[in-house]
Protein backbone atom coordinates (compact mmCIF):
# COMPACT_ATOMS: atom_id res chain seq x y z
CA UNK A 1 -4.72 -9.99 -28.64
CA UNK A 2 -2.10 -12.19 -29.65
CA UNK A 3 0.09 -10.40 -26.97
CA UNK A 4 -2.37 -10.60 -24.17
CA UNK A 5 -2.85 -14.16 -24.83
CA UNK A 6 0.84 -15.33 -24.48
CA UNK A 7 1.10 -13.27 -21.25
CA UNK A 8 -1.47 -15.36 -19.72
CA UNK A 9 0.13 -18.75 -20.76
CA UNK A 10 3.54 -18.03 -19.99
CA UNK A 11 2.79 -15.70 -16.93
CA UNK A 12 4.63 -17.40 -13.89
CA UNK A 13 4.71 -16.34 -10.65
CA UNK A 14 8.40 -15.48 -8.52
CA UNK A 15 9.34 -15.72 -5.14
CA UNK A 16 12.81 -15.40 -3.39
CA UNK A 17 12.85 -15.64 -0.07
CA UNK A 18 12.60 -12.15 0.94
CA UNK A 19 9.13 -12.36 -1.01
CA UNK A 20 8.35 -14.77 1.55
CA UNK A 21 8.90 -12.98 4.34
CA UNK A 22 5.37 -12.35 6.79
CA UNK A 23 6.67 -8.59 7.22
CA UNK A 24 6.21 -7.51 3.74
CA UNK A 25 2.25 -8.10 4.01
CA UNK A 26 0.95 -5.02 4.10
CA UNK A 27 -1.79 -7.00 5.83
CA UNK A 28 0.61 -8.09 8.55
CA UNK A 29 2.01 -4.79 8.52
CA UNK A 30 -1.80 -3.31 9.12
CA UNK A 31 -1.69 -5.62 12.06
CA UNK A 32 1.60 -4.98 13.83
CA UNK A 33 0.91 -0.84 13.22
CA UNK A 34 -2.38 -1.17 15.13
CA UNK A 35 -1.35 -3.60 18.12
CA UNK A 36 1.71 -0.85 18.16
CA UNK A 37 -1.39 2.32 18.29
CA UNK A 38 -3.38 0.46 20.88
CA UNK A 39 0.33 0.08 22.90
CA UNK A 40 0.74 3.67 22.39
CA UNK A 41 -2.23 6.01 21.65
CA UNK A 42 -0.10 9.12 20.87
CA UNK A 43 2.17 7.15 18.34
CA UNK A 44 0.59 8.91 15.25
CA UNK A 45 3.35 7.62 12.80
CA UNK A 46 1.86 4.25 13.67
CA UNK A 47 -1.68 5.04 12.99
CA UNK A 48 -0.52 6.33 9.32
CA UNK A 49 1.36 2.85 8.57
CA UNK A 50 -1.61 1.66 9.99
CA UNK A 51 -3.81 3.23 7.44
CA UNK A 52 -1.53 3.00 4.53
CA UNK A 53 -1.31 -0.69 4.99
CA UNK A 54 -4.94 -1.04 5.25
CA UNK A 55 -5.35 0.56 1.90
CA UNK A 56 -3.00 -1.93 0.45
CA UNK A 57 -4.30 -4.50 1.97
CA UNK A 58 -7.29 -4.43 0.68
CA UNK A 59 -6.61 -3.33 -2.38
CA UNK A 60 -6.78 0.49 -2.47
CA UNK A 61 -4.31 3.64 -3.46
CA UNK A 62 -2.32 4.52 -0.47
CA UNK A 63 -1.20 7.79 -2.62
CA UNK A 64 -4.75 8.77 -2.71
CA UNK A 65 -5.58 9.23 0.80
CA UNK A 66 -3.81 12.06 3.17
CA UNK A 67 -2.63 10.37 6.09
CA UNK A 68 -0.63 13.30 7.71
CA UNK A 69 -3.82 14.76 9.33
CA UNK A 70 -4.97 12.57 12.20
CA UNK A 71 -8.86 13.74 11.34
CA UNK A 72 -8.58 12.53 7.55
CA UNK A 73 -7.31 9.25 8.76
CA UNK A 74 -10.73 8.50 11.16
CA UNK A 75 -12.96 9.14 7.76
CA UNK A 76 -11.04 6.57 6.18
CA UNK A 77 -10.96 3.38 8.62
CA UNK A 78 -14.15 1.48 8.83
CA UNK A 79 -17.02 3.12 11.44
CA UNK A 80 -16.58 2.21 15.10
CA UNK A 81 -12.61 1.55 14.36
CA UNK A 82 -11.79 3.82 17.82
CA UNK A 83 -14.54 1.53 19.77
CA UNK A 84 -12.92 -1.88 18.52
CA UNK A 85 -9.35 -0.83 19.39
CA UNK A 86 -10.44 0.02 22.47
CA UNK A 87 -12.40 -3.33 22.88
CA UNK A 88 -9.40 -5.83 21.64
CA UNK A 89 -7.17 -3.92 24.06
CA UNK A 90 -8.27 -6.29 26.98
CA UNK A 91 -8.54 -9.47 24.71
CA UNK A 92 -5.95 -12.23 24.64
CA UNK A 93 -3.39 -11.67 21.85
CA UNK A 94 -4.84 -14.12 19.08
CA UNK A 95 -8.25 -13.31 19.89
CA UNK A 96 -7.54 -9.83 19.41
CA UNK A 97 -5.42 -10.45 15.64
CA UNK A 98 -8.68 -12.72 15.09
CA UNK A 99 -11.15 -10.18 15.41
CA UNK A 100 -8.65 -7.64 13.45
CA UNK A 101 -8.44 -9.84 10.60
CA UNK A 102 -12.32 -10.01 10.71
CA UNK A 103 -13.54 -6.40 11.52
CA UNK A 104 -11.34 -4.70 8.77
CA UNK A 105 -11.90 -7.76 6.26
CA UNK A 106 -8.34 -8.50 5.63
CA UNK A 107 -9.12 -12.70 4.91
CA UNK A 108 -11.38 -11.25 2.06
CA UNK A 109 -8.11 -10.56 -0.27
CA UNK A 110 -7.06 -13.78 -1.66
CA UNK A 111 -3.11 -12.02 -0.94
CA UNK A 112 -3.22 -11.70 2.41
CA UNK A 113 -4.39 -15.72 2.96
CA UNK A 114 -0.90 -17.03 2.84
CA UNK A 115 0.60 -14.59 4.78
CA UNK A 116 -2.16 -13.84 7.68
CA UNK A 117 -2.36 -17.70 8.40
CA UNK A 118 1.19 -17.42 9.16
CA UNK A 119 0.90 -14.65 11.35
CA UNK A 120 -1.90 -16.51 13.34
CA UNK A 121 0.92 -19.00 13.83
CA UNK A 122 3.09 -16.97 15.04
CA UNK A 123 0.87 -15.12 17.39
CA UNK A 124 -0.06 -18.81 18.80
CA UNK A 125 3.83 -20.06 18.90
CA UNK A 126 4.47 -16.91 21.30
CA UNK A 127 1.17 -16.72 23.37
CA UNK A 128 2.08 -20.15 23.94
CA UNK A 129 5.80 -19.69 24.99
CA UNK A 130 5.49 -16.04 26.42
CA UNK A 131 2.66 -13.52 28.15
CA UNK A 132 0.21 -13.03 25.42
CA UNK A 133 0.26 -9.17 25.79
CA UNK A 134 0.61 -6.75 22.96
CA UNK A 135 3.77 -4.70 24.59
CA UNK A 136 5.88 -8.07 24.92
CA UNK A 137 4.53 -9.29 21.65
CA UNK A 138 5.62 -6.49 19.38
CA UNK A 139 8.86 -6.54 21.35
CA UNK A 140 9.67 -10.03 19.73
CA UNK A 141 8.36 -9.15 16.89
CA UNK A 142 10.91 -6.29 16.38
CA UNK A 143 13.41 -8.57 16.63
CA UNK A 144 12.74 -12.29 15.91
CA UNK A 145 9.22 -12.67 14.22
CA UNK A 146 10.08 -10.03 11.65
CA UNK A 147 12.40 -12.72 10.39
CA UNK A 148 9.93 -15.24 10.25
CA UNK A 149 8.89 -16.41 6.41
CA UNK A 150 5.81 -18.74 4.73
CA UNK A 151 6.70 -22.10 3.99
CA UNK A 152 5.63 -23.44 0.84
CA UNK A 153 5.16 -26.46 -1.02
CA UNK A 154 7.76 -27.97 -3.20
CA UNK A 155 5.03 -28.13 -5.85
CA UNK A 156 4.53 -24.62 -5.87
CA UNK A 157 4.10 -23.16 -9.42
CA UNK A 158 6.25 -20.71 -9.36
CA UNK A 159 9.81 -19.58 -10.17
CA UNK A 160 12.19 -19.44 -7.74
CA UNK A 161 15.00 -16.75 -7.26
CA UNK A 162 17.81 -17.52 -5.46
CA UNK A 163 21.57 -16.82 -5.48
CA UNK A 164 24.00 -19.36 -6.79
CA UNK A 165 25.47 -19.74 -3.20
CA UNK A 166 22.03 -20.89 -1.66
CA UNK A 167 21.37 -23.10 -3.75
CA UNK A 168 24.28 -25.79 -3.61
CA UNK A 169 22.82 -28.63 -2.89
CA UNK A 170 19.44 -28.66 -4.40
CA UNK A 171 18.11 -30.02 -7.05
CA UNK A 172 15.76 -28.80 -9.46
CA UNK A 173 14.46 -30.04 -13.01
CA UNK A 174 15.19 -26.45 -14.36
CA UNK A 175 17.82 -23.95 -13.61
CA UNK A 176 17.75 -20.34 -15.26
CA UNK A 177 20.90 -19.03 -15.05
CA UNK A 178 20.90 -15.43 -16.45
CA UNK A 179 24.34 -13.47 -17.78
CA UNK A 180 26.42 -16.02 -16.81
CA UNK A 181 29.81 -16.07 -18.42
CA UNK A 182 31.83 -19.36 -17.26
């Protein structure tokens, strides 16, 4: 008990900035993977990320479910999943990652908050600057909004992990530095 107890006082959350990267949502992943299946129907790869990330998402075991057959994958999305892909195919690009985020229940997970706001932000920076369609969309995504990261508070309470290289020039009240031998 007394071990339990400690754990929850001195439990403190980590980020680096790869941690805050919108890619490595699996909710954001969820999204991308099924913009990329209604793209391209016969992209079956994509409708097993799709599926994994789902699971993860919303707080299931990927390893439990068989996504290699295409059949075991429809039993495990939510009913009338084919129907709504086919519906947000002719929406506008945020309305369509709107009513994603709502049919399969991703803003229910506390986890994905952070991250899916974000991605709405991103979806609205390009449909604002570009054609809102899903083709040109996931071709920037591929190679700029991958890159793109959450931007939090200074007050965050959280540890922060960073190399001693990227962080000349900052100041902080504490600085761990582990193995060091000067």
């Amino acid at each position: 008990e007394a071990g339990e107890e400690k754990r929850q006082k001195y439990n403190y959350n980590i980020i680096s900035n790869e941690s805050l990267l919108i890619s490595v949502s699996p909710a954001v992943e969820f999204i991308v993977s099924l913009l990329s299946g209604i793209y391209d129907p016969s992209d079956n790869l994509s409708r097993a990320v799709m599926v994994r990330n789902w699971l993860l998402s919303t707080g299931r075991d990927p390893l439990s479910a068989d996504l290699s057959d295409p059949a075991a994958i429809d039993k495990i999305v939510p009913e009338g999943s084919d129907a709504f892909r086919t519906r947000i195919r002719e929406m506008p690009l945020f309305e369509a990652v709107e009513q994603i985020i709502l049919f399969f229940g991703l803003g229910r997970f506390r986890d994905n908050t952070a991250y899916l706001n974000a991605f709405q932000d991103c979806v609205l920076e390009f449909s604002r600057d570009n054609l809102s369609d899903i083709s040109s969309f996931l071709e920037w995504w591929k190679g700029a909004g991958i890159k793109r990261s959450i931007v939090l508070s200074d007050k965050q309470d959280s540890i922060r992990v960073m190399t001693i290289h990227k962080s000349k020039g900052l100041e902080f009240k504490v600085v761990i530095i582990p193995f060091i031998s000067w």
